[in-house]
Protein backbone atom coordinates (compact mmCIF):
# COMPACT_ATOMS: atom_id res chain seq x y z
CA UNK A 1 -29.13 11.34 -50.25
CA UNK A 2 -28.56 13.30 -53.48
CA UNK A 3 -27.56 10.70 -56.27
CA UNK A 4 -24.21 9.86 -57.71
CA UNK A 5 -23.38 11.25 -61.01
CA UNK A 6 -24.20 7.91 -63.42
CA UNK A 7 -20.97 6.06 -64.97
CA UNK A 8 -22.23 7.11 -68.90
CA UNK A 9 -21.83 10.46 -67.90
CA UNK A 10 -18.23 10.21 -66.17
CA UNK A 11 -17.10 8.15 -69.12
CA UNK A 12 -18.31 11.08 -71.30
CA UNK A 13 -16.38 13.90 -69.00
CA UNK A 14 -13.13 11.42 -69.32
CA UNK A 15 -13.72 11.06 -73.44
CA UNK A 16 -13.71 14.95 -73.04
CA UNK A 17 -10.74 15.17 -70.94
CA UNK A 18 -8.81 12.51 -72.60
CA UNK A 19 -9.44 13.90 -76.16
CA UNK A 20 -8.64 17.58 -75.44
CA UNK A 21 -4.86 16.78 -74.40
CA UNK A 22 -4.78 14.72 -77.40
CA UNK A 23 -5.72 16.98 -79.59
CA UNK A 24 -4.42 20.07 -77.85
CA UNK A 25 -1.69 20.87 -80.62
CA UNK A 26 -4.29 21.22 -83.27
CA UNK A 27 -6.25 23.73 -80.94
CA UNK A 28 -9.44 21.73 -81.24
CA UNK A 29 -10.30 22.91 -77.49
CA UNK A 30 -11.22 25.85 -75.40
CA UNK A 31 -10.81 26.23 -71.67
CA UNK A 32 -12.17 29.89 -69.66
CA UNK A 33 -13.65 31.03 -66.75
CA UNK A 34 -17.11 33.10 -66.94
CA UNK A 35 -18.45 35.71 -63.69
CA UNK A 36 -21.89 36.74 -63.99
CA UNK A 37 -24.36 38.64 -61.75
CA UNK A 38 -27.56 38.80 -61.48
CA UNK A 39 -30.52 40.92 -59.78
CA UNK A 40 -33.57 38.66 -59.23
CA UNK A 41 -37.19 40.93 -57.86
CA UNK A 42 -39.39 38.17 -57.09
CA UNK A 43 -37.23 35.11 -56.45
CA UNK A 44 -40.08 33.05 -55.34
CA UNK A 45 -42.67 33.67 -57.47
CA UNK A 46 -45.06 35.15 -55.81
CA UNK A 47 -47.66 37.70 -56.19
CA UNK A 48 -48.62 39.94 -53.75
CA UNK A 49 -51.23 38.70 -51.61
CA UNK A 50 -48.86 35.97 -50.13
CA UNK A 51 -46.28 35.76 -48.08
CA UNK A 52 -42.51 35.40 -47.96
CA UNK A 53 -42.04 31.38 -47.97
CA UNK A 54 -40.81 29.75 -44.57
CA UNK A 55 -36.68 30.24 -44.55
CA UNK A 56 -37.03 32.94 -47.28
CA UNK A 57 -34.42 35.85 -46.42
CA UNK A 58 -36.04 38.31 -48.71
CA UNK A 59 -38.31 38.51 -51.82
CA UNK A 60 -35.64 39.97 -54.08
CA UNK A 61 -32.13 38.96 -54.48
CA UNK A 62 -28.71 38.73 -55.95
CA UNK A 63 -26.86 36.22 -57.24
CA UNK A 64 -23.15 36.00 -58.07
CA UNK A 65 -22.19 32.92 -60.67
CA UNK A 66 -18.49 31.85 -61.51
CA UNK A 67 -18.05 29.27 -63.54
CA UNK A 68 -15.38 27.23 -65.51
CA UNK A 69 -15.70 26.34 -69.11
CA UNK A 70 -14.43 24.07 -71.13
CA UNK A 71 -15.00 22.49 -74.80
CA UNK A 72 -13.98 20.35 -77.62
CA UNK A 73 -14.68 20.22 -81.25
CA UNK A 74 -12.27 17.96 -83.03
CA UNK A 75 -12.91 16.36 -86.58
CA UNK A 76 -10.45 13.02 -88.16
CA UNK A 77 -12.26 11.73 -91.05
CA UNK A 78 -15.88 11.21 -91.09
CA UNK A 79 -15.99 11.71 -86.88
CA UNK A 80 -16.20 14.37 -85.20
CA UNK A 81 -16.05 14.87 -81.63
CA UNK A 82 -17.90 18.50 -79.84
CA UNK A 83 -19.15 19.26 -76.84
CA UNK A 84 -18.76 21.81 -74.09
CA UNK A 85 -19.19 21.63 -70.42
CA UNK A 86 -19.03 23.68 -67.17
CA UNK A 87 -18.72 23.48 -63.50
CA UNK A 88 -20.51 26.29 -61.54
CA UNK A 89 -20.72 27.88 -57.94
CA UNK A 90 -23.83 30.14 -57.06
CA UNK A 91 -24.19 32.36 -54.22
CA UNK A 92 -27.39 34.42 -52.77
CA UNK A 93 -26.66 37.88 -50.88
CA UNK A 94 -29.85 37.62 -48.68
CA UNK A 95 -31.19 33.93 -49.12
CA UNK A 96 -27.74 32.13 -48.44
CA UNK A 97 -29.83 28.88 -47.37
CA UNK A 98 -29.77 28.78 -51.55
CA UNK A 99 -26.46 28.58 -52.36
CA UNK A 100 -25.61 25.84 -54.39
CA UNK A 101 -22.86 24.40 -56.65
CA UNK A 102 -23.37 22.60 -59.85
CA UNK A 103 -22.31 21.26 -63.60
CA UNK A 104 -23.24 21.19 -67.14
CA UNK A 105 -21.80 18.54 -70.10
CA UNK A 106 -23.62 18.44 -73.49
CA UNK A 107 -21.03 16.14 -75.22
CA UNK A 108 -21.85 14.19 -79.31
CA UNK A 109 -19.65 12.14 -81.18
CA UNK A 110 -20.90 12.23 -85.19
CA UNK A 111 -19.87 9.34 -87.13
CA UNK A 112 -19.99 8.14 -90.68
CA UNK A 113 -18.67 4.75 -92.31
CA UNK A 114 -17.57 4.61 -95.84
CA UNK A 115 -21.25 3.75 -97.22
CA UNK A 116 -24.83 5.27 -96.86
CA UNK A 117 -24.46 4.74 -93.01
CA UNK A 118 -24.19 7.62 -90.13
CA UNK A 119 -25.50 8.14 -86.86
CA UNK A 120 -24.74 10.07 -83.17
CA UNK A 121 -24.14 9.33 -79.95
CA UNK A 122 -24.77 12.45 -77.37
CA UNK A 123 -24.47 12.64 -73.49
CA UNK A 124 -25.85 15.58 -71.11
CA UNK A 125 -26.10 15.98 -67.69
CA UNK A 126 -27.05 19.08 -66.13
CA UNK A 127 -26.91 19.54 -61.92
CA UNK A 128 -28.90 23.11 -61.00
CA UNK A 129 -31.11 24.77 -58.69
CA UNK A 130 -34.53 24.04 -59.98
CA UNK A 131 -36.95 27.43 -60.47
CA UNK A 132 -39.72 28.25 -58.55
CA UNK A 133 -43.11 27.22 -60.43
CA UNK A 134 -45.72 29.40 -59.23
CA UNK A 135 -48.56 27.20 -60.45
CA UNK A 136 -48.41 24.86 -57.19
CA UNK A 137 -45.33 26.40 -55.27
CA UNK A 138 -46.04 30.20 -54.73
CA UNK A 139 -45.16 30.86 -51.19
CA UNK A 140 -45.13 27.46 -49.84
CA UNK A 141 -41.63 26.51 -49.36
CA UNK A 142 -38.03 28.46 -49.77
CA UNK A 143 -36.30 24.64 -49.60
CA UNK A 144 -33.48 24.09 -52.09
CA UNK A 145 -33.92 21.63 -54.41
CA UNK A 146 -31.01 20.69 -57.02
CA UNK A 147 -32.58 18.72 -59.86
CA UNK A 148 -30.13 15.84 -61.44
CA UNK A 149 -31.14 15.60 -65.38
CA UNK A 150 -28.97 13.10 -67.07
CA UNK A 151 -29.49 11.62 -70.38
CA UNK A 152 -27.56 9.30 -73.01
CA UNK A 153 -29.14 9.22 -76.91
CA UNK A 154 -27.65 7.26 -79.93
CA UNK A 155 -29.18 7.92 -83.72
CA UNK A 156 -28.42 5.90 -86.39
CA UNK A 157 -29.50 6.59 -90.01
CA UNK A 158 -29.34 4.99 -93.61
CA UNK A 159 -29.85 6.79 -96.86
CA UNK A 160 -28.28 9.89 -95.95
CA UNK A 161 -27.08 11.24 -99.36
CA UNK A 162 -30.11 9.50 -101.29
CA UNK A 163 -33.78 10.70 -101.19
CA UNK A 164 -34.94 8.21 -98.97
CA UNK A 165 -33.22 8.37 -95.43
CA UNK A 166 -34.03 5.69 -92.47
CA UNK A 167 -33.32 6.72 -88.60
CA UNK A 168 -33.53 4.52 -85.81
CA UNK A 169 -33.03 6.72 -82.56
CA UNK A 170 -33.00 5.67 -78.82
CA UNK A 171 -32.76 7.56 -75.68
CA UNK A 172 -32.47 7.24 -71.66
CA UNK A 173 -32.93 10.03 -69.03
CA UNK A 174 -32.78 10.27 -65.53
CA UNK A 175 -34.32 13.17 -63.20
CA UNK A 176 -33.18 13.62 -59.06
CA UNK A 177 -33.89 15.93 -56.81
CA UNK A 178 -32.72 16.52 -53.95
CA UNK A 179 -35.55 18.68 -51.82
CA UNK A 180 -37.99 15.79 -50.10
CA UNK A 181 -41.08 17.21 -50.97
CA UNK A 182 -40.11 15.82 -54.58
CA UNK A 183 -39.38 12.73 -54.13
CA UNK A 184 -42.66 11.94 -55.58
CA UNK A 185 -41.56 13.18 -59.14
CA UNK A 186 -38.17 11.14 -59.61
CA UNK A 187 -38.43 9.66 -62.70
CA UNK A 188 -36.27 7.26 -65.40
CA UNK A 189 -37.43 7.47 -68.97
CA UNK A 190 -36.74 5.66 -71.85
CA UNK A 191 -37.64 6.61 -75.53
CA UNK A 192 -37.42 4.98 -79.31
CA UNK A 193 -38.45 5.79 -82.84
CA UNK A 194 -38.10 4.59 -85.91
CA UNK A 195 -39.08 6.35 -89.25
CA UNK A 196 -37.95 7.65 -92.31
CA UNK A 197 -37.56 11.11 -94.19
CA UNK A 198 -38.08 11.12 -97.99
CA UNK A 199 -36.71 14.65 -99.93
CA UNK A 200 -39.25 16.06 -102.51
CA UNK A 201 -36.95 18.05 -103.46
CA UNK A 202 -33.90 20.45 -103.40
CA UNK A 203 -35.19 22.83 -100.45
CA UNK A 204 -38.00 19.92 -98.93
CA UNK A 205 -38.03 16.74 -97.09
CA UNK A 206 -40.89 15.17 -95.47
CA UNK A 207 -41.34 12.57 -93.09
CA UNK A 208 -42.60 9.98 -90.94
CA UNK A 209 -41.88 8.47 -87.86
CA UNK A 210 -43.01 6.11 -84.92
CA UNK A 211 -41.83 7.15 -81.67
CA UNK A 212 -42.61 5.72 -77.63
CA UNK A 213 -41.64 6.28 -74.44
CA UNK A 214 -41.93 4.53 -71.16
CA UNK A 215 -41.68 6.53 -68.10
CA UNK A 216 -41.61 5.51 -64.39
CA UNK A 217 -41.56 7.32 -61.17
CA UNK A 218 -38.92 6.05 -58.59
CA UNK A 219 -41.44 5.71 -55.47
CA UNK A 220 -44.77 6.38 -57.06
CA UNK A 221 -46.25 3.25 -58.82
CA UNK A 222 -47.84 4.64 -62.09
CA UNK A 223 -45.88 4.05 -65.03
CA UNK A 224 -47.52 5.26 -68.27
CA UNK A 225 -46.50 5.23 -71.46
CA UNK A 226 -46.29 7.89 -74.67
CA UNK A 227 -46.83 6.82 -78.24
CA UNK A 228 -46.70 9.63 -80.90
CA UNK A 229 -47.16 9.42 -84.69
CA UNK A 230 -44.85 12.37 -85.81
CA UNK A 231 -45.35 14.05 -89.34
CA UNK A 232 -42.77 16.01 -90.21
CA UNK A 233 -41.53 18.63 -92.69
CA UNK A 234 -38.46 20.74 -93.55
CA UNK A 235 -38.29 23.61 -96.13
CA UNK A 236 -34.39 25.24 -96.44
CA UNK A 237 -34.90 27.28 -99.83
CA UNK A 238 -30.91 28.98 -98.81
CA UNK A 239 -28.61 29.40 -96.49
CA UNK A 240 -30.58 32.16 -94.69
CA UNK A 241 -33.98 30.38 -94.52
CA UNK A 242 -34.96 27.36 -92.83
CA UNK A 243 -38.54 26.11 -91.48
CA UNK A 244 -39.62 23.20 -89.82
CA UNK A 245 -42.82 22.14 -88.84
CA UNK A 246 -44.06 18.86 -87.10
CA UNK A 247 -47.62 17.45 -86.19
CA UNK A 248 -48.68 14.32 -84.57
CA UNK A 249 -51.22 11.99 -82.95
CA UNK A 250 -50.35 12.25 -79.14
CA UNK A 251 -51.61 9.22 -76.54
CA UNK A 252 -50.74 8.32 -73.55
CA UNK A 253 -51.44 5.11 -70.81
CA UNK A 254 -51.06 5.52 -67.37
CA UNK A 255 -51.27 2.12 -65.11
CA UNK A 256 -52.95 2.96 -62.25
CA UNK A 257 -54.31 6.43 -63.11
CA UNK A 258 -56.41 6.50 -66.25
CA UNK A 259 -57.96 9.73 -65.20
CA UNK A 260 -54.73 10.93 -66.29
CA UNK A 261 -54.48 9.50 -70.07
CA UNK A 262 -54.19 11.96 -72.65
CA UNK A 263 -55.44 11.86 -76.76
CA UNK A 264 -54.98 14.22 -78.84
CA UNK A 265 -52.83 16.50 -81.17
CA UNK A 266 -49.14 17.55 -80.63
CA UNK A 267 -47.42 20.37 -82.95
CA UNK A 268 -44.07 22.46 -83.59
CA UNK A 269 -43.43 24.99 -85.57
CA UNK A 270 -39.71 26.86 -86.02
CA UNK A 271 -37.83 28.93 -88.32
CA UNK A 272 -35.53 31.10 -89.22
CA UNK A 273 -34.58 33.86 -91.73
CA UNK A 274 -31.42 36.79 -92.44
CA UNK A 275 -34.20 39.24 -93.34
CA UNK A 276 -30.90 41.64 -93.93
CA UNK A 277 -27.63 41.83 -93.74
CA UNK A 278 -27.66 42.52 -89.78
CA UNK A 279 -31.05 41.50 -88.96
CA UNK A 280 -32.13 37.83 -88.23
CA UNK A 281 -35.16 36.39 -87.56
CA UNK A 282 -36.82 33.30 -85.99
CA UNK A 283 -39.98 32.26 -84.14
CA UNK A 284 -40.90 29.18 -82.56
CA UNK A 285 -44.33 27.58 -81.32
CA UNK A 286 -44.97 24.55 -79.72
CA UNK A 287 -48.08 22.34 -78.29
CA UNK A 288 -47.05 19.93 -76.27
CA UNK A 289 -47.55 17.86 -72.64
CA UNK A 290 -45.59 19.09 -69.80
CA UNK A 291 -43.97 16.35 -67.27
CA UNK A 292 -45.14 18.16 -64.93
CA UNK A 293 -45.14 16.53 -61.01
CA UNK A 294 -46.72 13.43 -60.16
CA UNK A 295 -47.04 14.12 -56.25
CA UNK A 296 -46.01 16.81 -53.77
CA UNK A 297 -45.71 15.90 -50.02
CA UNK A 298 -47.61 18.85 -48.14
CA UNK A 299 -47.85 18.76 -44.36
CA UNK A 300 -46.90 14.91 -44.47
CA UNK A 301 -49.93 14.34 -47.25
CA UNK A 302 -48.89 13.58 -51.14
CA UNK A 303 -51.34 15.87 -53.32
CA UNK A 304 -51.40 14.61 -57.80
CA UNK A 305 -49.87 17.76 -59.49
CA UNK A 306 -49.78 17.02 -62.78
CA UNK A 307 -49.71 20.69 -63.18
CA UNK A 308 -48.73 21.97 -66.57
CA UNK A 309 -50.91 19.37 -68.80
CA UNK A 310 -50.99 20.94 -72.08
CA UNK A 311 -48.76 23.82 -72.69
CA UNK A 312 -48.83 25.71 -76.26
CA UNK A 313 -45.71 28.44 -76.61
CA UNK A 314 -44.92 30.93 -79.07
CA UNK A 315 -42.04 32.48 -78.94
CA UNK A 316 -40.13 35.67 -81.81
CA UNK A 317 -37.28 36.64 -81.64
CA UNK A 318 -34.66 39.24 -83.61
CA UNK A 319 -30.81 39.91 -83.55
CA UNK A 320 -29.03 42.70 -84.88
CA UNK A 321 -25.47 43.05 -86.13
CA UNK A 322 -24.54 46.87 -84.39
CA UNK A 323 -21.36 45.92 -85.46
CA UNK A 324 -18.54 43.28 -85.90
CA UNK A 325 -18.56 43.06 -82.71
CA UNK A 326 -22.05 43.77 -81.27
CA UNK A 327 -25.03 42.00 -81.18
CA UNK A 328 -28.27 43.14 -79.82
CA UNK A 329 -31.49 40.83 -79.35
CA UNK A 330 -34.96 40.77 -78.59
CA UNK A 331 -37.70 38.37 -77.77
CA UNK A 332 -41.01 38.01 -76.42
CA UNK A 333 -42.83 34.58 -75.78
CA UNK A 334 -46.01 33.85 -74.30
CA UNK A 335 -47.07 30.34 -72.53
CA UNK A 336 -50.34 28.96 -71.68
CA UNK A 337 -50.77 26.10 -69.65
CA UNK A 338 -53.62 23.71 -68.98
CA UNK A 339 -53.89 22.68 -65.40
CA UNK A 340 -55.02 19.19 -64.35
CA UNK A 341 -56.72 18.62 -60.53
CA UNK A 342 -53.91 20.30 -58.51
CA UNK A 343 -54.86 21.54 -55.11
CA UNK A 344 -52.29 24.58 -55.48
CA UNK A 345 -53.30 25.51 -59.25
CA UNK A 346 -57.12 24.56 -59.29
CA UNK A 347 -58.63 23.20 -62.48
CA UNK A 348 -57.55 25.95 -64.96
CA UNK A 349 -55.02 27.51 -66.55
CA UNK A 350 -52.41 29.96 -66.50
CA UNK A 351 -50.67 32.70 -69.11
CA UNK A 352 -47.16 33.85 -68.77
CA UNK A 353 -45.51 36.38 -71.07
CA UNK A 354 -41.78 37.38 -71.02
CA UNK A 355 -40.34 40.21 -72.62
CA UNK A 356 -36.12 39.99 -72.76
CA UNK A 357 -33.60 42.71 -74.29
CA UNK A 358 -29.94 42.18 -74.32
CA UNK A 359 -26.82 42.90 -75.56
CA UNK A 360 -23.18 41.38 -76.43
CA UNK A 361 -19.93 42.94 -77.23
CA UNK A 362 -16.75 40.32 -78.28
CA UNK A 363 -13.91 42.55 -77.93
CA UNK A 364 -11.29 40.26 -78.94
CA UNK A 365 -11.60 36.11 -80.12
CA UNK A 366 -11.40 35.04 -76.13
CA UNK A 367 -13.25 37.29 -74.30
CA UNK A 368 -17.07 38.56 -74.73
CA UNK A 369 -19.48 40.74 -72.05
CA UNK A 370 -22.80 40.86 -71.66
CA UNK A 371 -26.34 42.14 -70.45
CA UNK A 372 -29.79 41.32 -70.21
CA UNK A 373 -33.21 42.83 -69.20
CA UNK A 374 -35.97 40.42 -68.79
CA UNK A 375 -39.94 41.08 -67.36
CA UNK A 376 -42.24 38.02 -66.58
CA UNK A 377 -45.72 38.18 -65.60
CA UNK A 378 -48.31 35.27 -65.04
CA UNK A 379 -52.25 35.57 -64.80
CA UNK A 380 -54.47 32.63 -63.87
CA UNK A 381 -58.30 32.25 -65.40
CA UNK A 382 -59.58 30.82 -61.87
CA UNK A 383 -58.02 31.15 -58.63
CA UNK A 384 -53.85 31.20 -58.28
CA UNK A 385 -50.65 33.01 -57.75
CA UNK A 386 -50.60 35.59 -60.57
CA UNK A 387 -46.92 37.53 -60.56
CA UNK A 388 -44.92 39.92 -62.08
CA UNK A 389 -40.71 39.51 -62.18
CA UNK A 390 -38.08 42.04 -62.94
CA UNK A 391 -34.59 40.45 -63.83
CA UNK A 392 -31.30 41.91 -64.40
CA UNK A 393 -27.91 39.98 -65.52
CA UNK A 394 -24.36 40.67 -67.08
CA UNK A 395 -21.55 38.39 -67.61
CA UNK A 396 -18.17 38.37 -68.41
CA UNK A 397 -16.41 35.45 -70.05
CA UNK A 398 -12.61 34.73 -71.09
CA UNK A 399 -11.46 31.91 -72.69
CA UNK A 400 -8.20 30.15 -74.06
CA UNK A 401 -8.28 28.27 -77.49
C-alpha cells in the first residue's frame, strides 16, 4: 500500500494555499501550467548484451509531462515566506504499464527577531517515478516504482551580523516506494548539527561544525549511524564570485552489519563566477557516500546492495546571455562510484559521463520554452551493464503572477 502523504507536509501545502489568497493583491504568487516532451533511447538502462526487462514495451520511449505550477514568495518584516510546488501527470507511448502521476513542494519560511537571532524552517516532498540504476537493475525488472521523499528541516542561528555566527540545524526525512522488490530500502532518517562560522574577513568565513545522523530501514533491522566533522570555508570577493569548499572526517556504525562501516574523508567543492558580461561559470565536485539499497528481493531471495558506496562527482558548467531573452547552457559531469558486495554490480566500480546542451527563450514575463540534448554513457572496471543513452526534451511553460 503506497503511503499517505505525512501531515507536516499537508500543513505546508495549506500554509501555501492559505497565504497566496492572502497575499494575492500584492502579487506575491504565481500560478501556470507547464507541457513538456520528451524522447528517452534506452529507458532501462541497458547495454546491449541484455535483454528487454519482463513487461518492457520497448527499449526507447516517449514521454508526455503536464504539469501545474504554483508559487509564493511573500516578505512582512523580517519573514519571508517562498516556495513553489507542482502536481504532475506522466504518460509513456509504448511502456504505458509506466504511467504515473505525481507532486513536488519545496516550501521555507525565513525569520528574524529584533536581535542577533534568525533561523528557517523548510518542507519538501517530492512523489516520482524513480530511474533505472544500471549498477544492480539493468534488465531485471520493467516494475514501476514511485519513490515518496519527504523531509521537514528547521535552522536556527545566533551572531548573524557579528563575526562569530552559531547554527543549530535539525532535520527528518522519509523515503517509500511503492515497487515490492524495495521494500528492503524504506528508510526514516533523522539528522543534527551544531557548529559555528567565524568571518576572517570581508570576502571569508570559516567554519566548524558537528553533525549526526541516525538512519533506519522500515523492515530491515540494521540501523547505523553517520557522524561527520565538517570544515568549512566560503570566499565571495563580489557579487560575481563565490566559492565554497568543505572537508570532513566521515564514520559510520552499522548495528548488525559492521562489514558495512565506513572511515574516512568526505569533500565539496563549488563555485561560481560572471567571467563576462554574458558568460557564467560554475563547477562543482563532490566525495561523498551514496544511500544506496540495503536489500533487493530477487526470485523471493533478499541480496545486500549497498551499491554506490563512495561516489566522487565533478561536474562544469557555462551559460550564455544570446540575448535578453536567450540563454544557452552547457555541462558535462562525470561520476565514479565504488561498489560494495552486490551480486548485480560485483565488487568494483563504475564511470558515468553526461554531456547536456540546451537552450531557453522567455518571450514575454509569463511564458518561457525550452530544449535540451543530453548523452550518458556508463563503463564498469569488472563485470556489469555498461550503456550508452540519448535524450531529447522541450517544454513549454505559462504562468500568471
Amino acid at each position: 500500500m503506497r503511503p499517505t502523504l505525512p501531515l507536516s507536509t499537508l500543513a505546508a501545502a495549506g500554509l501555501l494555499l492559505a497565504t497566496t489568497a492572502a497575499f494575492a493583491q500584492s502579487s506575491p504568487y504565481y500560478i501556470g501550467v507547464s507541457q513538456a516532451l520528451a524522447y528517452e533511447s534506452n529507458l532501462y538502462r541497458i547495454g546491449g548484451s541484455i535483454g528487454l526487462p519482463v513487461g518492457a514495451q520497448s527499449k526507447s520511449d516517449t514521454v508526455a509531462t503536464t504539469s501545474l505550477v504554483a508559487g509564493v514568495d511573500q516578505t512582512w518584516g523580517r519573514q519571508r515566506l517562498s516556495g513553489s510546488g507542482s502536481l504532475r501527470a506522466s504518460r509513456y507511448a509504448q511502456n504505458d504499464q509506466l504511467n504515473n502521476e505525481g507532486y513536488g513542494l519545496n516550501l521555507g519560511l525565513d525569520w528574524a527577531t529584533v536581535d542577533r537571532v534568525s533561523g528557517r524552517l523548510g518542507v519538501t516532498a517530492d512523489r516520482s517515478l524513480r530511474s533505472y540504476d544500471p549498477a544492480y537493475q539493468g534488465g531485471l525488472a520493467s516494475e514501476r516504482n514511485i519513490e515518496d521523499n519527504n523531509q521537514i528541516n528547521a535552522t536556527v542561528r545566533v551572531g548573524v551580523v557579528t563575526r562569530l555566527t552559531g547554527e543549530v540545524s535539525a532535520s527528518r526525512r522519509q523515503v517509500r516506494y511503492s515497487a515490492q522488490a524495495y521494500k528492503g530500502s524504506e528508510y526514516n532518517q533523522n539528522t543534527g548539527s551544531i557548529g559555528a562560522r567565524y568571518r576572517l574577513g570581508g570576502a571569508t568565513t570559516v567554519g566548524l561544525a558537528w553533525r549526526q545522523s541516525q538512519l533506519s530501514y522500515v523492515s530491515i533491522d540494521d540501523p547505523y549511524k553517520r557522524r561527520d566533522i565538517d570544515l568549512t570555508g566560503t570566499w565571495i570577493p563580489s557579487g560575481l564570485t563565490n566559492l565554497y569548499g568543505r572537508i570532513s572526517h566521515t564514520s559510520t556504525d552499522h548495528s548488525n552489519s559492521p562489514n558495512r562501516d565506513f572511515s574516512g574523508v568526505t569533500a565539496e567543492l563549488r563555485g561560481s563566477t560572471q567571467a563576462t558580461g554574458k558568460v557564467k561559470l560554475n563547477v562543482k565536485l563532490n566525495r561523498d557516500l551514496g544511500q544506496g539499497n540495503s536489500t533487493f528481493d530477487f526470485a523471493g531471495e533478499p541480496q545486500p546492495t549497498e551499491f554506490d558506496r563512495v561516489s566522487t562527482t565533478l561536474r562544469l558548467g557555462a551559460d550564455y546571455d544570446l540575448s535578453a531573452k536567450i540563454t544557452l547552457n552547457a555541462g558535462i559531469e562525470h561520476v565514479r562510484r565504488n561498489f560494495e558486495g552486490t551480486r548485480f554490480a560485483i565488487v568494483g566500480s563504475d564511470r558515468t559521463t553526461a554531456l547536456d546542451l540546451g537552450a531557453r527563450w522567455l518571450p514575454t514575463r509569463a511564458i518561457q520554452v525550452g530544449c535540451s540534448l543530453r548523452y550518458d554513457t556508463r563503463s564498469v572496471s569488472v563485470v556489469g551493464n555498461p550503456f550508452n543513452s540519448q535524450a531529447v526534451n522541450c517544454y513549454g511553460q505559462f504562468v500568471l503572477q
